[in-house]
Protein backbone atom coordinates (compact mmCIF):
# COMPACT_ATOMS: atom_id res chain seq x y z
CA UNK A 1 38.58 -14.84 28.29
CA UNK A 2 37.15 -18.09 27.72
CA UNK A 3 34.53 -20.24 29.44
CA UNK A 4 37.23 -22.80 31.13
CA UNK A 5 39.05 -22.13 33.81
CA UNK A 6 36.78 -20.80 36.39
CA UNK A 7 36.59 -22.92 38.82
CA UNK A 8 34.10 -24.58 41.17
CA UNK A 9 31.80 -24.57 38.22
CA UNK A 10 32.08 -20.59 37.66
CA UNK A 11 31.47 -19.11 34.35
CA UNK A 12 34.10 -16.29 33.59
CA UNK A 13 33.28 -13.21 31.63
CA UNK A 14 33.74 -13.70 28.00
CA UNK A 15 32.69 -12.07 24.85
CA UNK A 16 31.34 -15.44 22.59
CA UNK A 17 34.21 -14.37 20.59
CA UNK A 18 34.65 -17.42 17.63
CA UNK A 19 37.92 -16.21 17.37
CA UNK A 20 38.86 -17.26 21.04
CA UNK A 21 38.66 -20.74 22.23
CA UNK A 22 36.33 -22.08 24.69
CA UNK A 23 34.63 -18.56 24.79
CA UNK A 24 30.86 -19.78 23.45
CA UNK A 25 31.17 -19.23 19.99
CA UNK A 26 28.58 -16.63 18.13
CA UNK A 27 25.76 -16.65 19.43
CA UNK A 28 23.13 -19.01 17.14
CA UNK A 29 19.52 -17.59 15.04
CA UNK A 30 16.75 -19.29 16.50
CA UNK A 31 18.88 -21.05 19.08
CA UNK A 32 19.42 -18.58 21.26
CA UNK A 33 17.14 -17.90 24.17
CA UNK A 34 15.43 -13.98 25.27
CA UNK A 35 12.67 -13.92 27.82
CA UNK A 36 11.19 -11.64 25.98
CA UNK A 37 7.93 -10.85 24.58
CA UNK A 38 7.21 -11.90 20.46
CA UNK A 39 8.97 -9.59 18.02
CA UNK A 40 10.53 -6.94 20.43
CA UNK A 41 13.86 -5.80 20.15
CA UNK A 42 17.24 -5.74 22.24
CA UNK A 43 17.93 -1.57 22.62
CA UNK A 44 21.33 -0.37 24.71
CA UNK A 45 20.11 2.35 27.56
CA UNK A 46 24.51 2.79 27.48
CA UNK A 47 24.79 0.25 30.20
CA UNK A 48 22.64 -2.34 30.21
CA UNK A 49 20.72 -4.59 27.10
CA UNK A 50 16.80 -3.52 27.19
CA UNK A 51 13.14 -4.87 25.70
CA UNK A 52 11.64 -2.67 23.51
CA UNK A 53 8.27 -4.79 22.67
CA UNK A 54 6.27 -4.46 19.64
CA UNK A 55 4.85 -1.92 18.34
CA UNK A 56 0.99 -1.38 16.97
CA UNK A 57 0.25 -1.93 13.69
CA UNK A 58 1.80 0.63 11.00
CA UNK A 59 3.72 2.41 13.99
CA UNK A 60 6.90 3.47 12.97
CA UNK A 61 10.31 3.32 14.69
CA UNK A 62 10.92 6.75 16.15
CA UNK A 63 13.57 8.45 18.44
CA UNK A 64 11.95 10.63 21.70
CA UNK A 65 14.13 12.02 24.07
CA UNK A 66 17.10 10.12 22.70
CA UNK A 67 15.32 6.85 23.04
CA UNK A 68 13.82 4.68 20.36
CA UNK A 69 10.25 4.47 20.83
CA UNK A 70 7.52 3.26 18.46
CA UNK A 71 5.06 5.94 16.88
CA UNK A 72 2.40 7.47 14.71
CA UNK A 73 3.97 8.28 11.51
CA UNK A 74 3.81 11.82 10.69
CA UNK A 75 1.15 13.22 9.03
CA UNK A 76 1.33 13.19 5.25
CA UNK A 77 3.55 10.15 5.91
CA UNK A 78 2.70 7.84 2.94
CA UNK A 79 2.05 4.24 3.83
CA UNK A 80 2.52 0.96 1.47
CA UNK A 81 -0.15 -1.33 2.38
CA UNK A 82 -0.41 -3.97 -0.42
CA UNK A 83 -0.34 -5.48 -4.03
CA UNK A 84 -3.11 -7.30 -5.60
CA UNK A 85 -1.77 -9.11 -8.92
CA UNK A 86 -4.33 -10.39 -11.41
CA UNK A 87 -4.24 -14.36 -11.44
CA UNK A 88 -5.93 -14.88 -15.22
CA UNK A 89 -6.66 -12.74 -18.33
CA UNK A 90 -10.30 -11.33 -17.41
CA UNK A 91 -12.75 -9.15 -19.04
CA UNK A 92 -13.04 -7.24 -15.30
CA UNK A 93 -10.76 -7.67 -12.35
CA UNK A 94 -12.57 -7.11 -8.58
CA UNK A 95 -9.42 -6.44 -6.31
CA UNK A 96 -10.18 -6.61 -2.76
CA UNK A 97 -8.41 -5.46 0.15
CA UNK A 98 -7.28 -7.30 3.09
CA UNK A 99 -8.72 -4.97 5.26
CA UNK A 100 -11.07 -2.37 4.34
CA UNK A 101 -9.49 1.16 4.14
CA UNK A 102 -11.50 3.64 6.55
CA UNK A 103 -11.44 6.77 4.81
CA UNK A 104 -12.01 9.00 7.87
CA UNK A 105 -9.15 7.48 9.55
CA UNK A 106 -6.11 8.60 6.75
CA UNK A 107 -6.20 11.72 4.18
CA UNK A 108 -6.58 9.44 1.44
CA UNK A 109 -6.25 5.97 -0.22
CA UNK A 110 -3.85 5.76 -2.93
CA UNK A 111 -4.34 2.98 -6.02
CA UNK A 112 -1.71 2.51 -8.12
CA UNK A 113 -2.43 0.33 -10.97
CA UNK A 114 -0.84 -1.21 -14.41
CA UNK A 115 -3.87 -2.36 -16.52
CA UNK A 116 -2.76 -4.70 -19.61
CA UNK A 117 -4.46 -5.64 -22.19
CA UNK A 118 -4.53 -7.26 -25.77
CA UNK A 119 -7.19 -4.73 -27.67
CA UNK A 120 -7.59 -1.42 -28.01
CA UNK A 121 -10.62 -0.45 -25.60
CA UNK A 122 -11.48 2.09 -22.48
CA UNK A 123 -10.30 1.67 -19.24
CA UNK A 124 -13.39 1.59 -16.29
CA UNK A 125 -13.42 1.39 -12.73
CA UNK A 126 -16.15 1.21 -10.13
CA UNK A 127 -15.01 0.32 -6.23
CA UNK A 128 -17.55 -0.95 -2.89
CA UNK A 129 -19.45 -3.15 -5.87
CA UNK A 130 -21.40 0.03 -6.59
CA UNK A 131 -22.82 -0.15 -10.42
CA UNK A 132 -24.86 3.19 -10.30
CA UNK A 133 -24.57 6.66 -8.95
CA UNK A 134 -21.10 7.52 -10.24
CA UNK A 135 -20.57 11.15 -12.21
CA UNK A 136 -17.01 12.08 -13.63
CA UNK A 137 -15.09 14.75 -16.12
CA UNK A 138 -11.68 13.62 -17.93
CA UNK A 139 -9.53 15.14 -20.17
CA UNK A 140 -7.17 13.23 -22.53
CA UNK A 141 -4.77 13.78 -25.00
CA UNK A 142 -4.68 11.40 -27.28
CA UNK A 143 -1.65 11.69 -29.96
CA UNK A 144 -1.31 15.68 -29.15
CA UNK A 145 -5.57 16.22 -29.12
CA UNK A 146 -6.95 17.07 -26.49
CA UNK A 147 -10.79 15.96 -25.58
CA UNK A 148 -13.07 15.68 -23.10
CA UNK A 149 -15.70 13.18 -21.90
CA UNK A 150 -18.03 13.01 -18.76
CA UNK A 151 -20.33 11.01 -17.46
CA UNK A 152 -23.99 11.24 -15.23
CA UNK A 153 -25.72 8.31 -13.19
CA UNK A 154 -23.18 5.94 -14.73
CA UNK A 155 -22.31 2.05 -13.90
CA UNK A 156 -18.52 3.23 -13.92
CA UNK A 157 -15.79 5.56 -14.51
CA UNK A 158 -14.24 5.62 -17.48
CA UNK A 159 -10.42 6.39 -17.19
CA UNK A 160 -8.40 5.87 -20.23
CA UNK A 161 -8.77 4.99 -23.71
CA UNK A 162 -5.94 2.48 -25.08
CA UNK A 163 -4.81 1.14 -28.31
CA UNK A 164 -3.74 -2.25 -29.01
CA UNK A 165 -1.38 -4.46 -26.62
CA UNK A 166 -0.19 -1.63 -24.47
CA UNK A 167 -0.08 -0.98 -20.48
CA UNK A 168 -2.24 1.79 -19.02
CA UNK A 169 -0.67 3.26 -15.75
CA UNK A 170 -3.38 4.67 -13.64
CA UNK A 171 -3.19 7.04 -10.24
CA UNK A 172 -6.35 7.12 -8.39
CA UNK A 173 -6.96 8.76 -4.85
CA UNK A 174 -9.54 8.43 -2.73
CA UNK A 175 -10.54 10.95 -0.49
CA UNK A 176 -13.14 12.37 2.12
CA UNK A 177 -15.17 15.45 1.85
CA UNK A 178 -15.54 16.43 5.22
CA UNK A 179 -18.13 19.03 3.96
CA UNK A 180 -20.21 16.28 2.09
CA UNK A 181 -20.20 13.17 3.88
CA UNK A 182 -23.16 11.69 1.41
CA UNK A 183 -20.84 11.86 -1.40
CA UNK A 184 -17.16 10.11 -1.85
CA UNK A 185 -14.51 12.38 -3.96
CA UNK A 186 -11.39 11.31 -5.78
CA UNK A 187 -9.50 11.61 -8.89
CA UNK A 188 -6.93 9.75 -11.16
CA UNK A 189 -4.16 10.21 -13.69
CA UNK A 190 -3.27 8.03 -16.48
CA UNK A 191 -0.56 7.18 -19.13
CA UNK A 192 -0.48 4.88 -21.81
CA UNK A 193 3.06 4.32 -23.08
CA UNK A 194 2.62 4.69 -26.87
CA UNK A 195 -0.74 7.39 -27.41
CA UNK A 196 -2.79 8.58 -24.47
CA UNK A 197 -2.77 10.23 -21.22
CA UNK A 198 -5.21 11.93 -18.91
CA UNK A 199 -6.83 12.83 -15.54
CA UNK A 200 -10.05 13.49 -14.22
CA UNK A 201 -12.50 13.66 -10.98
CA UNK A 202 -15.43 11.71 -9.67
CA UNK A 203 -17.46 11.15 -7.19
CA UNK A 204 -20.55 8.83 -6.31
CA UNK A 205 -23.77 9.23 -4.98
CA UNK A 206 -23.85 6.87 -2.45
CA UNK A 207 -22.55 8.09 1.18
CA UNK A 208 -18.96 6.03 1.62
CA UNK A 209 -17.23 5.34 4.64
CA UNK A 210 -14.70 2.95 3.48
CA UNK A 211 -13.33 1.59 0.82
CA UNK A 212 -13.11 -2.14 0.56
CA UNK A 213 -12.89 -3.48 -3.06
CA UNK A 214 -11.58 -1.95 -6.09
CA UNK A 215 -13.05 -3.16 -9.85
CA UNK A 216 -11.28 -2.41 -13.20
CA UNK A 217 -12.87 -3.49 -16.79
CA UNK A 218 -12.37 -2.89 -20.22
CA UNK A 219 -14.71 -2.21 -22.55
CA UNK A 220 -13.68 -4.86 -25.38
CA UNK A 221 -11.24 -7.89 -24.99
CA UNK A 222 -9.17 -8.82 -21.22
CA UNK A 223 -7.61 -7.13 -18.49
CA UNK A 224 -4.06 -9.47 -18.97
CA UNK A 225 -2.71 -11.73 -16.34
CA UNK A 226 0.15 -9.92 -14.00
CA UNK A 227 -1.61 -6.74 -14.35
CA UNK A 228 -0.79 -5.27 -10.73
CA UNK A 229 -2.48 -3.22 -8.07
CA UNK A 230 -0.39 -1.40 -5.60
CA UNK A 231 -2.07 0.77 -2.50
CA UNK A 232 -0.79 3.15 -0.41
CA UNK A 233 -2.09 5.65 2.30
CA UNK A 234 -1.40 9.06 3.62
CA UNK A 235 -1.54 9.83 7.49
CA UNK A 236 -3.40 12.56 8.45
CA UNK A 237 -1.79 15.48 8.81
């Protein structure tokens, strides 16, 4: 049923069918006007077209009772939150996050990086801009030997050893200690494509709450442009 026809100025049903004349066409993106609040969303209760507003931030879409509601993730969900990519090739790279990740709030903060680089060196990381305090234990293969190598009091961690022009894929998760709040915990895996990989623990000395920057270096050479930082969280479970 189209729009003409009603008269005395009344508007028929219709359908804004395109395929029907006079019936309003589809209806337009970013022409057509909602009193609604910013970013909700039209939801069917079967009968009649309802708001659902925004949710907080990270809330996912859920179903409750049938109806779709915005949640808490489940815990152990796993949460993207953002990449850092490096801008220039760099002797050390200080990623920091948008927002600082609250360690007591999530189970723990996951950094996912690719670390290029033009010369065969070791891998390092510190985070919070702390250059003391940190103690750690690795093991690596390197070309099917295995070997250790640990550190006490250092400036950094050191991760991975790599050879040549190469990418280093590195794992490391952050977590709390609710047992030892004075110290922060966390380990890391790590895989070079063409000789190395490894894993290992830490911790540092200095009580943590939060974690809000993230530094890699190498010990000879640059860190390459495009090398990428991905981070993710887990919900509490």
């Amino acid at each position: 049923m189209g729009f003409s026809g009603g008269g005395a100025g009344a508007l028929l049903s219709h359908t804004h069918d395109s395929a029907i004349t006079n019936d309003g066409g589809s209806l337009a993106a970013n022409a057509t006007q909602f009193g609604l609040s910013d970013q909700s969303l039209l939801v069917s209760d079967g009968t009649n077209i309802q708001e659902l507003t925004a949710g907080s931030e990270s809330n996912n879409l859920q179903i409750s009772g049938g109806n779709l509601t915005w949640g808490v993730p489940a815990g152990g969900a796993l949460e993207f939150i953002e990449e850092i990519t490096l801008g220039a090739d760099a002797a050390s790279w200080t990623a920091t996050l948008a927002s600082p990740h609250v360690l007591a709030d999530y189970d723990e903060l996951i950094c996912h990086a690719i670390v290029s680089q033009a010369s065969s060196a070791t891998v390092r990381m510190r985070y919070n801009g702390l250059s003391t305090g940190y103690r750690f234990a690795t093991t690596e293969c390197i070309e099917g030997t295995l070997q250790g190598n640990s550190g006490s009091n250092t400036a950094h961690i050191s991760i991975q050893q790599q050879a040549g022009t190469e990418e280093c894929d590195i794992i490391v998760r952050f977590c709390e200690n609710p047992l030892d709040t004075s110290h922060q915990y966390g380990h890391w895996v790590s895989a070079c494509a063409s000789r190395s990989c490894g894993s290992g623990m830490f911790f540092c000395e200095t009580a943590i709450t939060e974690i809000s920057s993230i530094y890699f270096a190498i010990s000879a050479g640059n860190i390459l442009q495009d090398s990428r930082i991905r981070l993710y969280r887990t919900v509490k479970s």
